[in-house]
Protein backbone atom coordinates (compact mmCIF):
# COMPACT_ATOMS: atom_id res chain seq x y z
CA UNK A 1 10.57 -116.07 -1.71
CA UNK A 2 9.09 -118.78 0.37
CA UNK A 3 13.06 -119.63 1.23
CA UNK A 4 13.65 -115.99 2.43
CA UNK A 5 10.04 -115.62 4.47
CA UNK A 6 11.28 -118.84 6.70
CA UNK A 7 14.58 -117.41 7.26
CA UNK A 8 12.99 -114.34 8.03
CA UNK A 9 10.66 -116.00 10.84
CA UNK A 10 13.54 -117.77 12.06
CA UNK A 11 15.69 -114.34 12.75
CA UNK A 12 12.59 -112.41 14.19
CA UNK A 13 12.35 -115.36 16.61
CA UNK A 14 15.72 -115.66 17.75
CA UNK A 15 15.52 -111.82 18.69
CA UNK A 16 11.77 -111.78 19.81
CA UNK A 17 13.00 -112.13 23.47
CA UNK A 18 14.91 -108.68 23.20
CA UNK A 19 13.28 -106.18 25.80
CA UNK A 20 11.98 -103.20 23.74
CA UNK A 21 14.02 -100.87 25.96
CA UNK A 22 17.09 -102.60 24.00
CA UNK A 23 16.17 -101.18 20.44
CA UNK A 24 16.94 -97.18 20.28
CA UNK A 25 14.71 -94.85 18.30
CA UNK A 26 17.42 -94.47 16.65
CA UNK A 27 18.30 -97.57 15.16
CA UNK A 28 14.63 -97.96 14.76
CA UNK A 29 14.63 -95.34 12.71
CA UNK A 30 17.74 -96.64 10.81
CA UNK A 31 16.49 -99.83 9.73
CA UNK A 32 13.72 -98.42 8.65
CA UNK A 33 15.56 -96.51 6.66
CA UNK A 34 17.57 -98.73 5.55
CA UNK A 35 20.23 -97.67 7.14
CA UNK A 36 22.69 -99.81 9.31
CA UNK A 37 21.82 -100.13 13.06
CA UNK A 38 24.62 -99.47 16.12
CA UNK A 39 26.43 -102.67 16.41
CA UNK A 40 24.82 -103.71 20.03
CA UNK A 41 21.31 -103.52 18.51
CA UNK A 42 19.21 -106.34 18.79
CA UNK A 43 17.69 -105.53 15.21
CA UNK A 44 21.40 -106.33 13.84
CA UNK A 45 20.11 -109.93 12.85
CA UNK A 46 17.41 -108.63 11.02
CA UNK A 47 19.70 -106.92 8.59
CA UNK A 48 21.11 -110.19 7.42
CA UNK A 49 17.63 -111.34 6.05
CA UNK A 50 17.59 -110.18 1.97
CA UNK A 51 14.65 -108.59 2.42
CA UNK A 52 15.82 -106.09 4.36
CA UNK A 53 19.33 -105.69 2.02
CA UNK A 54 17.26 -105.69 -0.68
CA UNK A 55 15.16 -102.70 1.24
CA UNK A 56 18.68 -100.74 2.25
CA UNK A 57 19.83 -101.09 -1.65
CA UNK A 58 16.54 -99.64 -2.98
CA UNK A 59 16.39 -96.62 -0.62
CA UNK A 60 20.32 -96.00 -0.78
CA UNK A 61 19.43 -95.40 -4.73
CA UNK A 62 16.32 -93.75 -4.26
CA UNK A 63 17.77 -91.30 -1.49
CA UNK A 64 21.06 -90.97 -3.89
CA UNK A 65 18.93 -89.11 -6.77
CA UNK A 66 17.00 -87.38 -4.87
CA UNK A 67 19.54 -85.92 -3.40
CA UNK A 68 21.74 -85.20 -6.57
CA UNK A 69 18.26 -83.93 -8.33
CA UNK A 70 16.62 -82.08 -5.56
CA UNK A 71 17.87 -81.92 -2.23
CA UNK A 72 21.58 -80.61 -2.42
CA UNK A 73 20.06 -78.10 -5.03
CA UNK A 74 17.14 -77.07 -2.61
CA UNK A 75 19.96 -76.44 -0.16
CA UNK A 76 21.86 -74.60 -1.55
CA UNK A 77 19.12 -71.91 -3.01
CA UNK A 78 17.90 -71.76 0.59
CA UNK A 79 21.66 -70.55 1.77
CA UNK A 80 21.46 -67.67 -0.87
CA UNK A 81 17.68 -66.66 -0.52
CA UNK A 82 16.96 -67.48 2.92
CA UNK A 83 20.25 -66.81 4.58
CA UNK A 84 18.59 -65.09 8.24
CA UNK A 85 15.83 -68.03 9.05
CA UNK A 86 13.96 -67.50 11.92
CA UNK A 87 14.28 -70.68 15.22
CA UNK A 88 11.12 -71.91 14.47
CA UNK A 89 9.43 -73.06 10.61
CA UNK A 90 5.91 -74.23 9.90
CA UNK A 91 5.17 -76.41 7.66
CA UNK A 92 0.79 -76.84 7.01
CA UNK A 93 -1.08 -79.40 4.94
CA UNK A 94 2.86 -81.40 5.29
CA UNK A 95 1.92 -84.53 5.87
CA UNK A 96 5.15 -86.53 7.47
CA UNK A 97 7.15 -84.42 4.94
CA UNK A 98 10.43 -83.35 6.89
CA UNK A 99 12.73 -83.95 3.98
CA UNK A 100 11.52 -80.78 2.34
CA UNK A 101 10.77 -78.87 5.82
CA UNK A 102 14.84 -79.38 6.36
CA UNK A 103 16.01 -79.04 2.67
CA UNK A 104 14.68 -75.54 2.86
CA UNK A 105 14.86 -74.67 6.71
CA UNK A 106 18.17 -76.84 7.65
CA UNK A 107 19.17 -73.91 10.30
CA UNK A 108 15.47 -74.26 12.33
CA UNK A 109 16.09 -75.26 15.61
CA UNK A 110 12.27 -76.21 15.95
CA UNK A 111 9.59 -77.82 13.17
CA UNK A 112 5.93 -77.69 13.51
CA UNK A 113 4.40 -79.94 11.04
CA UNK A 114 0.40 -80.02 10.62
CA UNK A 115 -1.92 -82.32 8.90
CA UNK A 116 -4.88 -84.63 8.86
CA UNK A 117 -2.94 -88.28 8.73
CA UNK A 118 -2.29 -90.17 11.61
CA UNK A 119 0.91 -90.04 14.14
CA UNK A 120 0.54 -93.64 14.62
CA UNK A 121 3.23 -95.88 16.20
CA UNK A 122 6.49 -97.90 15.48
CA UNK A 123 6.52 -101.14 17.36
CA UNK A 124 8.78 -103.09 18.80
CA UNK A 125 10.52 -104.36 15.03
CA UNK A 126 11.90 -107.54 17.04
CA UNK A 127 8.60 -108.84 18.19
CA UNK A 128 6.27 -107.87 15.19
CA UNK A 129 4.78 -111.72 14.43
CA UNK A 130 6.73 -113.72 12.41
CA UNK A 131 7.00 -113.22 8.64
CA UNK A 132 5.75 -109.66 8.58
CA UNK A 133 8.84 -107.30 8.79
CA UNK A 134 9.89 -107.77 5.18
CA UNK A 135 6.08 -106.59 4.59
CA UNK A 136 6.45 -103.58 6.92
CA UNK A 137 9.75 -102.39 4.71
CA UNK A 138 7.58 -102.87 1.73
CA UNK A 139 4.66 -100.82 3.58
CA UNK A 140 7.39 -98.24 4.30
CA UNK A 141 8.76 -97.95 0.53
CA UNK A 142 5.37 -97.90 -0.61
CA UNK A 143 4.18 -95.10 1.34
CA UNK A 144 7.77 -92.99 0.04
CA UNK A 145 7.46 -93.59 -3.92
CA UNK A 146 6.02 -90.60 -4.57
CA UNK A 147 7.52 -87.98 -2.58
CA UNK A 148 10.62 -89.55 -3.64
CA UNK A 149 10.33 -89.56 -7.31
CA UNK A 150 7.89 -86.02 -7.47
CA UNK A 151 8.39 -83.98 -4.54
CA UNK A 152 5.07 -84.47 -2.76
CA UNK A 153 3.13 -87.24 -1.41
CA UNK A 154 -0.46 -88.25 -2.99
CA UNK A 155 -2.85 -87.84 -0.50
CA UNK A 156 -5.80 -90.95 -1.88
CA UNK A 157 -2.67 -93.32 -1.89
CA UNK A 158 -1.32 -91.80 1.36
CA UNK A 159 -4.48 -92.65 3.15
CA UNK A 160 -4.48 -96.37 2.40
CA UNK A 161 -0.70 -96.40 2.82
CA UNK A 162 -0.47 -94.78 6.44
CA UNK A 163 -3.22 -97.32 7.74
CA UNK A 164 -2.17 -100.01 6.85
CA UNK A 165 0.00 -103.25 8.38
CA UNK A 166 1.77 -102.74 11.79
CA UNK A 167 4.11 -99.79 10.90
CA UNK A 168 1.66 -96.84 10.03
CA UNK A 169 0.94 -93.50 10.01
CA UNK A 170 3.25 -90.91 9.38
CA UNK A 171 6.26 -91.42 12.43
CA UNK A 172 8.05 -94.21 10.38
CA UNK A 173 8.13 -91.66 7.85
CA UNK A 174 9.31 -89.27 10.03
CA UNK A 175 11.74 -91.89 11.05
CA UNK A 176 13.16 -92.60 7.45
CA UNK A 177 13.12 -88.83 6.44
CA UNK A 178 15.22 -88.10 9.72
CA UNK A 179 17.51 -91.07 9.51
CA UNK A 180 18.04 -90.22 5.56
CA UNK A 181 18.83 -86.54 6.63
CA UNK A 182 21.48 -87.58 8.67
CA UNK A 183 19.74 -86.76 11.79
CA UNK A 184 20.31 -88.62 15.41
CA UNK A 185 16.91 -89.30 17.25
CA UNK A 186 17.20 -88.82 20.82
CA UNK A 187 14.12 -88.80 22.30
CA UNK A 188 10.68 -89.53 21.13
CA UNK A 189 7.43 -88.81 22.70
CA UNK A 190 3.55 -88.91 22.44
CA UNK A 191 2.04 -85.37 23.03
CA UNK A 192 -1.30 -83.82 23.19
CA UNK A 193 -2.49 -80.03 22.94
CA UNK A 194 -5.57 -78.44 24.94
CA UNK A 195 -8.10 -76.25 23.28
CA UNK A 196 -6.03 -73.79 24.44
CA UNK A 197 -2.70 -74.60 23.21
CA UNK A 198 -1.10 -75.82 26.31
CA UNK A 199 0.95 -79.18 25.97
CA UNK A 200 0.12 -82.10 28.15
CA UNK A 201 2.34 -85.34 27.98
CA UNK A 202 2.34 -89.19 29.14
CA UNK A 203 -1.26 -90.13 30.89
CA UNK A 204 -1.98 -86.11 31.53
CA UNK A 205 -5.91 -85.32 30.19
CA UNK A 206 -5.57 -82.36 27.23
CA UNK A 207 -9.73 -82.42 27.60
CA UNK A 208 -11.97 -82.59 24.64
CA UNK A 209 -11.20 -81.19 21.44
CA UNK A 210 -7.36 -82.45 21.81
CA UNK A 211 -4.90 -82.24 18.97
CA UNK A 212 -2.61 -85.64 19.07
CA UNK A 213 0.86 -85.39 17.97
CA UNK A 214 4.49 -86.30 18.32
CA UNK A 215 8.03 -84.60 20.17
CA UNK A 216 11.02 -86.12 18.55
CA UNK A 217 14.33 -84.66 20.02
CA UNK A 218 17.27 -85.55 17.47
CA UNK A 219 20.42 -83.79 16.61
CA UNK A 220 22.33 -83.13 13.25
CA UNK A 221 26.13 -83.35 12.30
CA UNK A 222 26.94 -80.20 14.62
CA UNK A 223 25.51 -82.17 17.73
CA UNK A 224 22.97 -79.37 18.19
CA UNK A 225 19.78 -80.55 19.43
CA UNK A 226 16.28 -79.65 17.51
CA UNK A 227 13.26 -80.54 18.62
CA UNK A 228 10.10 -81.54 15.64
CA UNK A 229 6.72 -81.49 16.31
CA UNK A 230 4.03 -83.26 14.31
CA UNK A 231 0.32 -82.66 14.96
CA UNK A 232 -2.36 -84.85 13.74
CA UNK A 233 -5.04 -81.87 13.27
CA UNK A 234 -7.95 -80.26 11.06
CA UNK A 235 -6.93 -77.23 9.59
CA UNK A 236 -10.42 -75.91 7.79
CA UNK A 237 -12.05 -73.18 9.39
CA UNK A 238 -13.85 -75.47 12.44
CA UNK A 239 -11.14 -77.37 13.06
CA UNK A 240 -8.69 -74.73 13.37
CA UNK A 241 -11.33 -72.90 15.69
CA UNK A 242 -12.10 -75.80 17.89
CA UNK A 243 -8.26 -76.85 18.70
CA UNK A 244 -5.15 -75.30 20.49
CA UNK A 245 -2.94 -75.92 17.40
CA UNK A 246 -2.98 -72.77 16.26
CA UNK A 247 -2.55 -70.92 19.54
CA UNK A 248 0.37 -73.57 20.63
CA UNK A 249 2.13 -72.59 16.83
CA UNK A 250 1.92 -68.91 17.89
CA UNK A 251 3.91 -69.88 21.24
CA UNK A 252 6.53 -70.33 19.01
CA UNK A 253 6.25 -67.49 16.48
CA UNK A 254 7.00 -65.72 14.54
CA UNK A 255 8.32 -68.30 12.10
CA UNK A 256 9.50 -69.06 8.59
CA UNK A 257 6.57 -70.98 6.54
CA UNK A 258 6.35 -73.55 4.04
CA UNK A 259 3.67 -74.16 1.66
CA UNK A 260 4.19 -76.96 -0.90
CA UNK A 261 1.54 -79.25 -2.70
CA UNK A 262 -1.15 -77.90 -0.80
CA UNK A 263 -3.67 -79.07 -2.66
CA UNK A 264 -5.02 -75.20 -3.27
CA UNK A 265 -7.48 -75.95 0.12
CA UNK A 266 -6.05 -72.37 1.18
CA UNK A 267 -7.46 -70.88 -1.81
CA UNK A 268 -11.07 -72.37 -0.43
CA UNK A 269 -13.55 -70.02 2.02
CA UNK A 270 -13.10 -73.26 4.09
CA UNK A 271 -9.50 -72.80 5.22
CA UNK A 272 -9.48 -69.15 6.06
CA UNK A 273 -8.50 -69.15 9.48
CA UNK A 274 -5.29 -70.34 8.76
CA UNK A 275 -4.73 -68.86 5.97
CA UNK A 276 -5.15 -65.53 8.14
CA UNK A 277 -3.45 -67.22 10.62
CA UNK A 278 -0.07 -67.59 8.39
CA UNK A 279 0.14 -64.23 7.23
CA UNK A 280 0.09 -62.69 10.49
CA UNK A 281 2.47 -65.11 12.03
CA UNK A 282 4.83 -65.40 9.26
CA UNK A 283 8.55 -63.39 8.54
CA UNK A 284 8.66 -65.50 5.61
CA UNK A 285 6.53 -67.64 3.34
CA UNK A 286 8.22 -70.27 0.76
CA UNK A 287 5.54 -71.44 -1.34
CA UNK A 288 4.57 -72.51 -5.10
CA UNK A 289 1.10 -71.36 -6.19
CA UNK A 290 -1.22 -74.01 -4.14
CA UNK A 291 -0.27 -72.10 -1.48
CA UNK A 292 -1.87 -69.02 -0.38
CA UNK A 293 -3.19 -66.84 -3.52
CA UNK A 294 -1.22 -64.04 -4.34
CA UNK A 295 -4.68 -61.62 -4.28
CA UNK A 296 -4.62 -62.40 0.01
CA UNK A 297 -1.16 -60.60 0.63
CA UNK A 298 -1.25 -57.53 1.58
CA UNK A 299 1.07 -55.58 -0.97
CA UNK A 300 2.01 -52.80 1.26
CA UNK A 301 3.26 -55.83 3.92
CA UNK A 302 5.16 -58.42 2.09
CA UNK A 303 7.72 -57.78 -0.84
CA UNK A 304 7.47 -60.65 -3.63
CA UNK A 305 10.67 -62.64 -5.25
CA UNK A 306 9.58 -64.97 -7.42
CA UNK A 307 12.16 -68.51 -8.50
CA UNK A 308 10.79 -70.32 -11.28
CA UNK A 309 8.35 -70.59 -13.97
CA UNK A 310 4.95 -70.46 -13.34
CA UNK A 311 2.56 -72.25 -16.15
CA UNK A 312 -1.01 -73.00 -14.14
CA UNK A 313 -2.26 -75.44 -11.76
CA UNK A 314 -2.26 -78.89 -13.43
CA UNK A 315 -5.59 -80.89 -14.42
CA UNK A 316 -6.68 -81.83 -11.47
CA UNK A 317 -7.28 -78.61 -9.87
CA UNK A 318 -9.33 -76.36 -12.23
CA UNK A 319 -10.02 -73.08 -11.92
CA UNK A 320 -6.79 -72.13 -9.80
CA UNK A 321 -4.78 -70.21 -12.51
CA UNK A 322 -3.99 -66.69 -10.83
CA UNK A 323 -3.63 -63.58 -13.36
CA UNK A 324 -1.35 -61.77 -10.84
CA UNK A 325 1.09 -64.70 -10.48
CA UNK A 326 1.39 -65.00 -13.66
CA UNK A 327 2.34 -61.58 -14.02
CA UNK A 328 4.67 -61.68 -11.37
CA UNK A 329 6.37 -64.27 -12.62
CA UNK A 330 7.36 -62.74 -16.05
CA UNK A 331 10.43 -61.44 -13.74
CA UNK A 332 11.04 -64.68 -12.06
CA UNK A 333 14.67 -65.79 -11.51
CA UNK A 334 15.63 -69.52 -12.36
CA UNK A 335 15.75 -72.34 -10.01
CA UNK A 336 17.71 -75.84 -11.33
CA UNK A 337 15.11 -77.95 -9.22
CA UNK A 338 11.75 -79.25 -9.85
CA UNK A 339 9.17 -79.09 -6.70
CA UNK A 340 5.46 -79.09 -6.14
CA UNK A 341 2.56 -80.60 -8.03
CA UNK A 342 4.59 -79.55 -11.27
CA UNK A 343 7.49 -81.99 -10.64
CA UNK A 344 9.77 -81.42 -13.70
CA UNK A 345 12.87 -79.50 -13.75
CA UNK A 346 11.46 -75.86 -16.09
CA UNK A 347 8.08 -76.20 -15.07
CA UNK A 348 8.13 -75.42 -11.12
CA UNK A 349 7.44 -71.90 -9.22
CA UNK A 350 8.47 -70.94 -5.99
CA UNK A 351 7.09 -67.61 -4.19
CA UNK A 352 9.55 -66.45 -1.24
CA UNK A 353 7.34 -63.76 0.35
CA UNK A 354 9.09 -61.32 2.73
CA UNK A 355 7.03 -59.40 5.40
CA UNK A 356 8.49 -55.97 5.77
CA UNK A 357 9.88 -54.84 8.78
CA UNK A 358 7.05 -53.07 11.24
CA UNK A 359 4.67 -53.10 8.45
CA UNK A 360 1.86 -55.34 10.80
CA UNK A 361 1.20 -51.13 11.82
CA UNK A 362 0.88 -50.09 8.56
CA UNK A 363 -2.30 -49.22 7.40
CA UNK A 364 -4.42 -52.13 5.58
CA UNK A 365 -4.71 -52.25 2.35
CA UNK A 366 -6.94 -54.00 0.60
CA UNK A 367 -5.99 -57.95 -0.20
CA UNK A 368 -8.13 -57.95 -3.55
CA UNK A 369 -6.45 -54.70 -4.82
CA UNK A 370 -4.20 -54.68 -8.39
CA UNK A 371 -1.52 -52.86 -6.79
CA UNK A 372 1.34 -54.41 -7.91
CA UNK A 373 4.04 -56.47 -5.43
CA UNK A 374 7.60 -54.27 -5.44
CA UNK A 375 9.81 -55.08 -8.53
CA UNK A 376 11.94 -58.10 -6.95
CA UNK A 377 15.89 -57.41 -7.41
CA UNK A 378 18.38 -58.93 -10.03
CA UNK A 379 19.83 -62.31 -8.74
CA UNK A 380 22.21 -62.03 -7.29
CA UNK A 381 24.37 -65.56 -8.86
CA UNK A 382 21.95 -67.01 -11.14
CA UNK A 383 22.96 -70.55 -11.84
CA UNK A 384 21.97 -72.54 -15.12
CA UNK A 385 19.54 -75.61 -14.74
CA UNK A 386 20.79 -79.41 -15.06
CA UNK A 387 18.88 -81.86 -16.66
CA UNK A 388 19.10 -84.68 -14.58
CA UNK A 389 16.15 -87.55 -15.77
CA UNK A 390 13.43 -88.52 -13.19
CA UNK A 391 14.53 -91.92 -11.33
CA UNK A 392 14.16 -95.18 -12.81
CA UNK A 393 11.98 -97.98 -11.69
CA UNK A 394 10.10 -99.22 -8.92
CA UNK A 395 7.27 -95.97 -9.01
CA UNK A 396 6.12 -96.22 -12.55
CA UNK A 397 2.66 -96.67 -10.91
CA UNK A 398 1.98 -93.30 -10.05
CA UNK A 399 0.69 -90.72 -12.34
């Protein structure tokens, strides 16, 4: 170890004098990923130290079942249930999750993620002080294991992980997540929104009450360019009030949501307003039950297809098990995936909620009534589940 940490200071200062303008956010992104950088990249040296092979070996397993248990099968029930996506997807309470925001919405041509942790910043990798790279990869794995072994991120461990050493907050995620995804970064860029939703970049003044966030520009396999958005915001009910978040999201509108892990805060008085504010700005809503309770839609407004099996919120949130769900979900079709807070393959639930056509004219019905949602359909190619085993190693300390 000792061996390694002086080789490591010795190829961090033989590339220290590299002009930051030299290193892409690309390959930034790619060696934080563990991913190989373009050949002219000053971080090239760095990839010889066997911290960061170690690193690249780690995530190319990690990122190899995930994508064998989850991913490609995500995918591919998003091309049969979700085959007319709207441009734009939301994504609230996400954290730095765009792994999931593009498993399910691969065809958006804009994300808007929104949630309380930090944008923060990727330095310069080539003149971080000497010795600490190989604990910024560490940082970085640390702050994946357990999105990458259960589908969502825990928020207590997220909040020491995101502020701490020199890489933090959520855009190296955002970096590995897009890297892994086989995305191209072009551009990336510091924004800020006014109160009233306008945008204001570089050394403009968004006034009080501004909503931080990030632009990153990449492009996929078909060279088409896409443009994600992460805001650093408050989405309770004074929050959402006092910021342009909202109003910027509606710019862009309407949109295909995502509600995953949510931690049930939109079944709380609290987080009304954007609760509200999803239902009216929504075509679509993927979510499992954390999300928005079933008793909120209006059943005259949104038909109900329900993937899954639905067995309860899990211990620690009490007091969320919904009647009407359950119900709902004694028709559910199958899904060979495991997402949410219930992680395992035959224990997840996923509501796709589809607003009917012109119904925002209907007449309102009321949220809390028993009517019941519309009978979803047969499926259409139901396809049996495959039990794959959770992945091995290295995240045994989460629970």
């Amino acid at each position: 170890m000792r061996i390694a940490a002086v080789a490591l200071a010795f190829l961090a200062a033989a590339v220290s004098s590299a002009r930051a303008a030299d290193v892409t956010f690309d390959d930034t992104a790619r060696f934080l990923a563990g991913m190989q950088p373009s050949a002219d990249s000053p971080l090239v040296p760095l990839t010889r130290d066997p911290n960061w092979q170690h690193h690249a070996k780690f995530f190319d397993n990690a990122f190899a079942q995930l994508e064998q248990r989850q991913i490609s099968k995500i995918r591919a029930w998003a091309d049969v249930n979700l085959a007319a996506p709207r441009p734009t997807m939301f994504y609230m309470f996400s954290g730095p999750d765009f792994l999931y925001a593009n498993a399910f919405y691969s065809k958006a041509s804009t994300y808007v993620l929104g949630a309380l942790e930090p944008v923060g910043a990727v330095p310069d990798l080539t003149k971080l002080p000497r010795g600490s790279v190989g604990a910024a990869l560490y940082n970085v794995e640390r702050s994946l294991g357990s999105i990458l072994s259960f589908s969502f991120f825990i928020t207590k461990q997220m909040k020491i992980d995101l502020h701490t050493n020199q890489v933090n907050g959520t855009l190296p995620i955002l970096y590995v997540f897009l890297a892994r995804s086989g995305k191209t970064i072009r551009n990336v860029e510091m924004v800020a929104l006014d109160n009233k939703g306008g945008m204001h970049v570089g050394n403009d003044n968004p006034g009080p009450n501004a909503t931080r966030g990030v632009r990153i520009t990449f492009a996929g396999s078909d060279g088409e360019v896409r443009t994600l958005y992460y805001f650093s915001t408050d989405l309770s009910n004074a929050g959402a009030r006092a910021t342009g978040f909202l109003k910027f999201c509606e710019t862009l509108g309407p949109g295909n949501s995502l509600l995953k892990s949510a931690s049930y805060l939109l079944h709380s008085g609290n987080f009304t307003v954007v609760r509200d504010w999803l239902l009216a700005n929504s075509a679509t809503i993927v979510q499992d039950d954390s999300g928005i309770p079933l008793a909120n839609y209006n059943a005259r407004q949104w038909r109900f297809f329900p993937f899954g099996r639905y067995l309860g919120p899990i211990s620690e949130f009490p007091g969320r098990y919904q009647e009407r769900y359950a119900e709902l979900f004694t028709r559910a079709q199958p899904i060979d995936f495991g997402v949410g807070y219930r992680w395992r393959m035959h224990e997840s639930n996923l509501l796709l909620s589809v607003k009917v056509p012109g119904s925002e004219t209907a007449p309102a019905a009321d949220a809390t009534s028993s009517t019941e949602p519309p009978r979803p359909p047969r499926p259409k190619r139901p396809r049996p589940p495959e039990p794959i085993p959770p992945p091995p190693g290295r995240f045994f300390w989460f629970r």
